[in-house]
Protein backbone atom coordinates (compact mmCIF):
# COMPACT_ATOMS: atom_id res chain seq x y z
CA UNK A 1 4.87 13.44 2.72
CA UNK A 2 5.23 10.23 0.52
CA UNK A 3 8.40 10.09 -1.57
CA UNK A 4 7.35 7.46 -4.48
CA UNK A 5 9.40 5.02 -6.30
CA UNK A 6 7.55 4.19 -9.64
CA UNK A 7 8.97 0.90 -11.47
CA UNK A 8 5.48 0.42 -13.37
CA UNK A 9 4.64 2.49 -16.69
CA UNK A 10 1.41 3.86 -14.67
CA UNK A 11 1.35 7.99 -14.16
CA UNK A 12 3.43 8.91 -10.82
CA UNK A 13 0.73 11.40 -10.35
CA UNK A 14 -1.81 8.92 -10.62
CA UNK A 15 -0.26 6.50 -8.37
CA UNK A 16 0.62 9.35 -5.88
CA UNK A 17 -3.36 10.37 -5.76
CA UNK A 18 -4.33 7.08 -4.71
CA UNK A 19 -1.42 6.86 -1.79
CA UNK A 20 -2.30 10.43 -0.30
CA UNK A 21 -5.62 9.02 -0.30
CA UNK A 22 -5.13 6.11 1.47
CA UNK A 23 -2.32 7.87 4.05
CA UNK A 24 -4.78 10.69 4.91
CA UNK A 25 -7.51 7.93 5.68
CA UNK A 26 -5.73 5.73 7.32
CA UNK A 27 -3.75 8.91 9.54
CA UNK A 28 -0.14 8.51 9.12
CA UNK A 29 2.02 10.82 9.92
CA UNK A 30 5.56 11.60 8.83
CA UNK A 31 7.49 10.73 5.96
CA UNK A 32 6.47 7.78 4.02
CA UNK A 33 8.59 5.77 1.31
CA UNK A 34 6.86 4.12 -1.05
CA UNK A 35 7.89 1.91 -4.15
CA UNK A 36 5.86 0.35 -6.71
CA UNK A 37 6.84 -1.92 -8.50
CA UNK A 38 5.86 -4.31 -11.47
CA UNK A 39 4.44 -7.51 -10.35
CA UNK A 40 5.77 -11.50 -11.76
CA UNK A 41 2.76 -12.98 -11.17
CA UNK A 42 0.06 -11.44 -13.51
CA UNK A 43 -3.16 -12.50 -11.29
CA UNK A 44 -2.49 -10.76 -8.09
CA UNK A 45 -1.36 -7.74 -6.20
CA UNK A 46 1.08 -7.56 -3.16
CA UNK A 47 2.30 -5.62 -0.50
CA UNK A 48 5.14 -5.76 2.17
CA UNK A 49 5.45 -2.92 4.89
CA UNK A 50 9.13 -3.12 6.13
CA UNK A 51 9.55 -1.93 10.04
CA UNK A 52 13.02 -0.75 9.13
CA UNK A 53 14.76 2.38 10.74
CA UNK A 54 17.31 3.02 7.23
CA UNK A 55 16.86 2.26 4.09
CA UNK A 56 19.99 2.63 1.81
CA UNK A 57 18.90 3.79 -1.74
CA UNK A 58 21.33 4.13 -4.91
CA UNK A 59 20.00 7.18 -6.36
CA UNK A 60 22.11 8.84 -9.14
CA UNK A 61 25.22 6.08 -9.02
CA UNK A 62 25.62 7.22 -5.51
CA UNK A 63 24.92 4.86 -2.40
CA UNK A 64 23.29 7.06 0.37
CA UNK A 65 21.53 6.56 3.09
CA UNK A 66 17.98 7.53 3.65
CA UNK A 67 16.32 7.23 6.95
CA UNK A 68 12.38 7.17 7.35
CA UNK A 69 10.97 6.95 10.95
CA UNK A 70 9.63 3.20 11.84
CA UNK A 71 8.92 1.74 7.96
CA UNK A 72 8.71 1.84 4.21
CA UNK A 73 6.28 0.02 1.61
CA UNK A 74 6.78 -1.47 -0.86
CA UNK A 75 3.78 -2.88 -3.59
CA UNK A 76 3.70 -5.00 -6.71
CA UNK A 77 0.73 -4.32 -9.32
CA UNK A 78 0.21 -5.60 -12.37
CA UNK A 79 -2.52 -4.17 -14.88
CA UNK A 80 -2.89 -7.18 -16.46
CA UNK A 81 -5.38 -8.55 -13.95
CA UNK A 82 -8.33 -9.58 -15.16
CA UNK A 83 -10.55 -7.35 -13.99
CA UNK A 84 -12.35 -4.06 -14.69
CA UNK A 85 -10.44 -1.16 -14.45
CA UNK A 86 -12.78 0.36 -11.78
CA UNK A 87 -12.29 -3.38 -9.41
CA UNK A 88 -8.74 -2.87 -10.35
CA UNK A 89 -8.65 0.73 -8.92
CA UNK A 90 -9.97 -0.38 -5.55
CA UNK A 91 -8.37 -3.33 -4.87
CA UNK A 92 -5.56 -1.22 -5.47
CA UNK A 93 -6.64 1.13 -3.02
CA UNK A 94 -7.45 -1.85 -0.70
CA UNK A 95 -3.41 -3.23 -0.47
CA UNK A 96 -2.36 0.12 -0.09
CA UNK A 97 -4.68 1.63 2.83
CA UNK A 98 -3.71 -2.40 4.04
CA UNK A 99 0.20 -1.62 4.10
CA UNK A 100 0.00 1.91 5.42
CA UNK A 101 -2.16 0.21 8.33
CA UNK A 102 0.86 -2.24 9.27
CA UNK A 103 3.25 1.23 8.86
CA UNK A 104 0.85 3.15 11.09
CA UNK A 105 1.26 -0.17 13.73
CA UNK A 106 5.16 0.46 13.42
CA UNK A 107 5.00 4.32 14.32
CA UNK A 108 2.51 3.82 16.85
CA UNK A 109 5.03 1.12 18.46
CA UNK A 110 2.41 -1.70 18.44
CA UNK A 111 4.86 -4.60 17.37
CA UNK A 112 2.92 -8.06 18.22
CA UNK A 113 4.50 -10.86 19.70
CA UNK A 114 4.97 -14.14 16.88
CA UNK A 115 3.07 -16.41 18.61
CA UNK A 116 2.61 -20.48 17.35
CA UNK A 117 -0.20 -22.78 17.79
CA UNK A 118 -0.21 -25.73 20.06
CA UNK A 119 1.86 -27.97 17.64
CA UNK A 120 4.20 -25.28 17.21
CA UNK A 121 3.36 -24.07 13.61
CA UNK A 122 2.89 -20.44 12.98
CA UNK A 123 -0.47 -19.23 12.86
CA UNK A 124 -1.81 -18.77 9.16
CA UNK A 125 -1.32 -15.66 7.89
CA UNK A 126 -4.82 -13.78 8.48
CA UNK A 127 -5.07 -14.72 11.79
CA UNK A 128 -2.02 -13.40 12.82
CA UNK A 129 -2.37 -9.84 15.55
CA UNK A 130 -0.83 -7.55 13.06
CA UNK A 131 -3.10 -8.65 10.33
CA UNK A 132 -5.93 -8.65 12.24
CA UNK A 133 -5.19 -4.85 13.10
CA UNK A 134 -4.36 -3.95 9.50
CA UNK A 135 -7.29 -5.06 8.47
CA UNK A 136 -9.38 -3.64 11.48
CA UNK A 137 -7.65 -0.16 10.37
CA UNK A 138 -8.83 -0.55 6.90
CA UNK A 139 -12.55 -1.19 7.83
CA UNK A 140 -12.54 1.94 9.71
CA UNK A 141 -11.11 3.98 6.85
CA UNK A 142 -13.90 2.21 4.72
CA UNK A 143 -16.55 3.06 7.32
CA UNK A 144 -14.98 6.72 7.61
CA UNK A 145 -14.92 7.24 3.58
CA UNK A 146 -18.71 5.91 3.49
CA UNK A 147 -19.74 8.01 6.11
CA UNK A 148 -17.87 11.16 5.31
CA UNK A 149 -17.04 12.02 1.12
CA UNK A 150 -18.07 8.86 -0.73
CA UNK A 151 -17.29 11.42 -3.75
CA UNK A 152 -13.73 12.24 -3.31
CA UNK A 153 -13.15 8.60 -2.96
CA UNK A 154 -14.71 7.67 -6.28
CA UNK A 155 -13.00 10.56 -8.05
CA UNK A 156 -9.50 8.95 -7.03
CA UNK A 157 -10.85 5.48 -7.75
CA UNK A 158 -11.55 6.69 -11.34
CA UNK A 159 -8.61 8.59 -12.06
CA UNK A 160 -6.54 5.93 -11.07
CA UNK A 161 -9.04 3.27 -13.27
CA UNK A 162 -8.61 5.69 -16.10
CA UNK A 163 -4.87 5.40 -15.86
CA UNK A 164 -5.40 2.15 -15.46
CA UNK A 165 -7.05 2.23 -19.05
CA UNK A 166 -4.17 4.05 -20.63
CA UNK A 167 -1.50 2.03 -19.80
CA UNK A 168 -3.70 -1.29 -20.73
CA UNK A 169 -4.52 0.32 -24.23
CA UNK A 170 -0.63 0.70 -24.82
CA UNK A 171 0.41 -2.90 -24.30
């Protein structure tokens, strides 16, 4: 079940489409805590998985603590990209199936070791284990929507891009 923080002025229902989506591709399992937030930067999106255990929350003007087994996510859109609203839709779809895939590492315990290069500089960022698996993981969700409903996947894509529309028409 994903519990969704929305900070943007797109549809939560929307939003929450898109993330089932992704989660039931990808195969999570568990409780998921997502928030979405409103990005600075106008030209790109972004997304950090957290390997947390707790996650304290003020909710209501009360400071409680909510717990989520092995992560929470936590992506920055902006819909004034330039880009169609249909490219918009799936690179949104993209960061999130992405972030699940480094929360689906967490719960399946594969944490990778930080390793340097010779000189002792980190490696750059898309060569790094847990990047290389995220984006291994997303492939094969890819390869699995081609293969299996190419239709359901559009459908999401464009009720997410016509959402996308909406919220572009009222700025």
């Amino acid at each position: 079940m994903i519990y969704l923080k929305n900070f943007t002025d797109f549809n939560d229902k929307e939003i929450l489409k898109v993330l089932r989506y992704a989660e039931r591709k990808i195969g999570l399992k568990g409780d998921t805590y997502i928030e979405v937030r409103k990005a600075r930067q106008i030209w790109k999106f972004r997304g950090v998985a957290h390997s947390g255990f707790l996650l304290k929350e003020y909710f209501e003007k009360k400071f409680q603590k909510v717990s989520f087994n092995y992560g929470w996510v936590e992506l920055w859109i902006s819909p004034f990209i330039e880009c169609d609203e249909i490219a918009f839709a799936d690179v949104f779809l993209d960061v999130s199936l992405h972030e699940l895939g480094h929360l689906n590492d967490f719960r399946n315990k594969n944490f990778f070791k930080r390793k340097r290069t010779k000189t002792g500089r980190r490696i750059a960022h898309d060569k790094r284990p847990s990047e290389i698996s995220a984006e291994n993981q997303v492939y094969d969700a890819r390869k699995l929507i081609k293969k299996e409903k190419i239709l359901q996947e559009q459908k999401v894509i464009l009720d997410f891009a016509l959402e996308v529309e909406r919220v572009r028409k009222l700025k």
